[in-house]
C-alpha atoms as a PDB file:
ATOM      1  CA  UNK A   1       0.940 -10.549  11.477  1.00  0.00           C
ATOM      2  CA  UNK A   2       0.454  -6.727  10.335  1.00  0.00           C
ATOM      3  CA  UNK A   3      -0.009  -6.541   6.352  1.00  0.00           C
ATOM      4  CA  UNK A   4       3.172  -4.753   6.167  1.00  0.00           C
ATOM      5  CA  UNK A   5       4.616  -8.100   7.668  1.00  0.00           C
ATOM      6  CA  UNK A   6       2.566  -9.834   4.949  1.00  0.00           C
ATOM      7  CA  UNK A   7       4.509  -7.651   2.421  1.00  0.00           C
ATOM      8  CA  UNK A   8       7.937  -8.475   3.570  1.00  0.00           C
ATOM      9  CA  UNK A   9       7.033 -12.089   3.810  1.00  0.00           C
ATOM     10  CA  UNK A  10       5.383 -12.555  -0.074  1.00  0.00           C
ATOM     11  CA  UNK A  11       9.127 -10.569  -1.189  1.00  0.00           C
ATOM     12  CA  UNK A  12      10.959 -12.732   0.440  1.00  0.00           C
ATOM     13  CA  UNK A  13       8.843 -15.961  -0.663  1.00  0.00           C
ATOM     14  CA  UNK A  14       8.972 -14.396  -4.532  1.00  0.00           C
ATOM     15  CA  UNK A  15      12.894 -13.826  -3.959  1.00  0.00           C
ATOM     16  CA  UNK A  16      13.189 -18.086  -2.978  1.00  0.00           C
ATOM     17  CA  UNK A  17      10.937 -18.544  -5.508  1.00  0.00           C
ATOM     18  CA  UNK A  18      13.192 -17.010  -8.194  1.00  0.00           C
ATOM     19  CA  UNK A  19      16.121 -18.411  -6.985  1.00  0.00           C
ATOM     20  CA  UNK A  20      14.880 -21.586  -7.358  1.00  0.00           C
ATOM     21  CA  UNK A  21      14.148 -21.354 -10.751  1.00  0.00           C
ATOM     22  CA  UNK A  22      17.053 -19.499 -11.580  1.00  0.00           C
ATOM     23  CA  UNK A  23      19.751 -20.847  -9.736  1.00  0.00           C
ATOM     24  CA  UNK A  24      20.821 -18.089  -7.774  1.00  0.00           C
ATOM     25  CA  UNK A  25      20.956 -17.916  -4.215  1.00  0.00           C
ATOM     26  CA  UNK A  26      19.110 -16.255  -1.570  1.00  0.00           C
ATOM     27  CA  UNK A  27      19.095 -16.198   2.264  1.00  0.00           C
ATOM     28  CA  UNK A  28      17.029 -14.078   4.690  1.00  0.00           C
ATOM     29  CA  UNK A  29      16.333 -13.743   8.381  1.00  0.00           C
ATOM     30  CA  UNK A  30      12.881 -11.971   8.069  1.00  0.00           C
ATOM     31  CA  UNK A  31      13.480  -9.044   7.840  1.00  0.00           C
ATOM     32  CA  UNK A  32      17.148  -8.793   5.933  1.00  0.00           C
ATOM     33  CA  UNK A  33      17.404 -10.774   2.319  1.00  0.00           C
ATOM     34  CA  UNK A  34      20.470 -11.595   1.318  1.00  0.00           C
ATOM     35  CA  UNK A  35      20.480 -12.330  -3.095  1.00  0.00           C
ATOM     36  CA  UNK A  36      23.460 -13.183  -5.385  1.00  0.00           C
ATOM     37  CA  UNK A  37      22.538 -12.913  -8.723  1.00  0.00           C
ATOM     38  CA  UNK A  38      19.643 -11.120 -10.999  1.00  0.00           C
ATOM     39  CA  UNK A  39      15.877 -10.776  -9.902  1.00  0.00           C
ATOM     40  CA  UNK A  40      12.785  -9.830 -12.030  1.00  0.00           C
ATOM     41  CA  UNK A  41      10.998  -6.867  -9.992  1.00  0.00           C
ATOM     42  CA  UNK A  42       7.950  -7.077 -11.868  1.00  0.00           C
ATOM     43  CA  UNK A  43       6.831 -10.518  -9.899  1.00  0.00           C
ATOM     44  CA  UNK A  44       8.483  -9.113  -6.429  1.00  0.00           C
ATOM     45  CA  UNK A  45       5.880  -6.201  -7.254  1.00  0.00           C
ATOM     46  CA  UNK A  46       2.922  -8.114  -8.177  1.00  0.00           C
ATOM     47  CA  UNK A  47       3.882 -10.725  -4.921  1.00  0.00           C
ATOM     48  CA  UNK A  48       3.753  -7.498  -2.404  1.00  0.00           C
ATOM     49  CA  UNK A  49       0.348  -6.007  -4.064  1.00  0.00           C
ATOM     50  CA  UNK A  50      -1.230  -9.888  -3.762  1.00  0.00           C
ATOM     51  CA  UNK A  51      -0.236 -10.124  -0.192  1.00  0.00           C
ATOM     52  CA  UNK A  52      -2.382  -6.553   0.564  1.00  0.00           C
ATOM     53  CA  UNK A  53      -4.999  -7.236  -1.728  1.00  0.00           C
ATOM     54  CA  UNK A  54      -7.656  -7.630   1.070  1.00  0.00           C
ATOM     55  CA  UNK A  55      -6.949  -4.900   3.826  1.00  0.00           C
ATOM     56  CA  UNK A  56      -6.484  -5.156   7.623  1.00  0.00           C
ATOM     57  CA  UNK A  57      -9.374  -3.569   9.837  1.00  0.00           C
ATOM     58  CA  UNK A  58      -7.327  -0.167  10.151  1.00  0.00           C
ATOM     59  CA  UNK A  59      -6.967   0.314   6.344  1.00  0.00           C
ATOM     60  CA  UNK A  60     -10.935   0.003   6.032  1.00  0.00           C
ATOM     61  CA  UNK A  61     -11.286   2.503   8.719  1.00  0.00           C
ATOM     62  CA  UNK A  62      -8.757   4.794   7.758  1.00  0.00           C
ATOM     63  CA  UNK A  63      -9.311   4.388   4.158  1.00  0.00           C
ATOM     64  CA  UNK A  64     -13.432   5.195   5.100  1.00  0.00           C
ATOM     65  CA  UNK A  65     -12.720   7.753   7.265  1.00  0.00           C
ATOM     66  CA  UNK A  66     -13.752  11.270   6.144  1.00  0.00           C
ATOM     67  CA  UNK A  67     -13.792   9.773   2.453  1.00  0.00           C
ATOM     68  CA  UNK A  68     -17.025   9.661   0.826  1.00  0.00           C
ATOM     69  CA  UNK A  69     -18.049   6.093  -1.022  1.00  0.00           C
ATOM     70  CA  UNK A  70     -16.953   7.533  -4.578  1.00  0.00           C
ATOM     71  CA  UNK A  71     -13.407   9.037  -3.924  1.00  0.00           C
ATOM     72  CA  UNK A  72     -12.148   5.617  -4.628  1.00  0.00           C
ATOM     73  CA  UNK A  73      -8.451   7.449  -5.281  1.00  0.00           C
ATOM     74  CA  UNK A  74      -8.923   9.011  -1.742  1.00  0.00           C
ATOM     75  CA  UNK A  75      -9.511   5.539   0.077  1.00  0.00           C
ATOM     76  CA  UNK A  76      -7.005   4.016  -1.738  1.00  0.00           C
ATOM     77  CA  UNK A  77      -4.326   6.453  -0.441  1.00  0.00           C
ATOM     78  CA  UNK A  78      -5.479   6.435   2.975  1.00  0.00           C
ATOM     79  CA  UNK A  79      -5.624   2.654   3.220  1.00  0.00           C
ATOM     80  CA  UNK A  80      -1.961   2.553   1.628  1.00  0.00           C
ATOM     81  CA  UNK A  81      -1.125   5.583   4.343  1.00  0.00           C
ATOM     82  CA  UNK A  82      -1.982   3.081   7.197  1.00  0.00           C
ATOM     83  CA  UNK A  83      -0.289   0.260   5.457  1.00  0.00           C
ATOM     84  CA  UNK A  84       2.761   2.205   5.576  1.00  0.00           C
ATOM     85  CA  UNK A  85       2.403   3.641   8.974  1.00  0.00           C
ATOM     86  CA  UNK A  86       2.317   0.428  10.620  1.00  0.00           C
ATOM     87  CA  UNK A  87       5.466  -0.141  11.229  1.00  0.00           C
ATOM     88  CA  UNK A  88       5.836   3.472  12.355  1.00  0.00           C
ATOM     89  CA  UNK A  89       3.972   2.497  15.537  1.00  0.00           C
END
């Protein structure tokens, strides 16, 4: 599972999880959600950052590639660049 598949997965999980406490209802497929009724974004957000805490192989590389050790703001977009390019493959 790519860690853009990890994202989609910890949304969907924090979108049941919501709707369990709130009483709303949710459906999904895997890759479509379907939600009736009000969602807090802040714990989708925090969900999606947890599940790419720790990044794949290519994010190290990319994010270590042609960035020195102390542009920590370079690796970081890098890493998130591959992140986001995965599913562009």
């Amino acid at each position: 599972m790519s860690k853009l598949d990890e994202a989609v997965a910890a949304a969907i999980d924090e979108l049941h999880r919501q709707a369990e406490v709130t009483g709303c209802t949710t459906e999904d497929n895997g890759e479509l959600a379907q939600v009736d009724g009000s969602f807090k974004v802040r714990p989708l957000v925090r969900a999606i950052l947890a599940s790419v805490r720790d990044p794949s192989e290519d994010m190290r590389y990319m994010g270590c590639l042609n960035h020195p050790p102390a542009d920590a703001a370079g690796i970081w977009r890098a890493m998130i660049d591959q992140l986001l390019n995965e599913d562009r493959v």
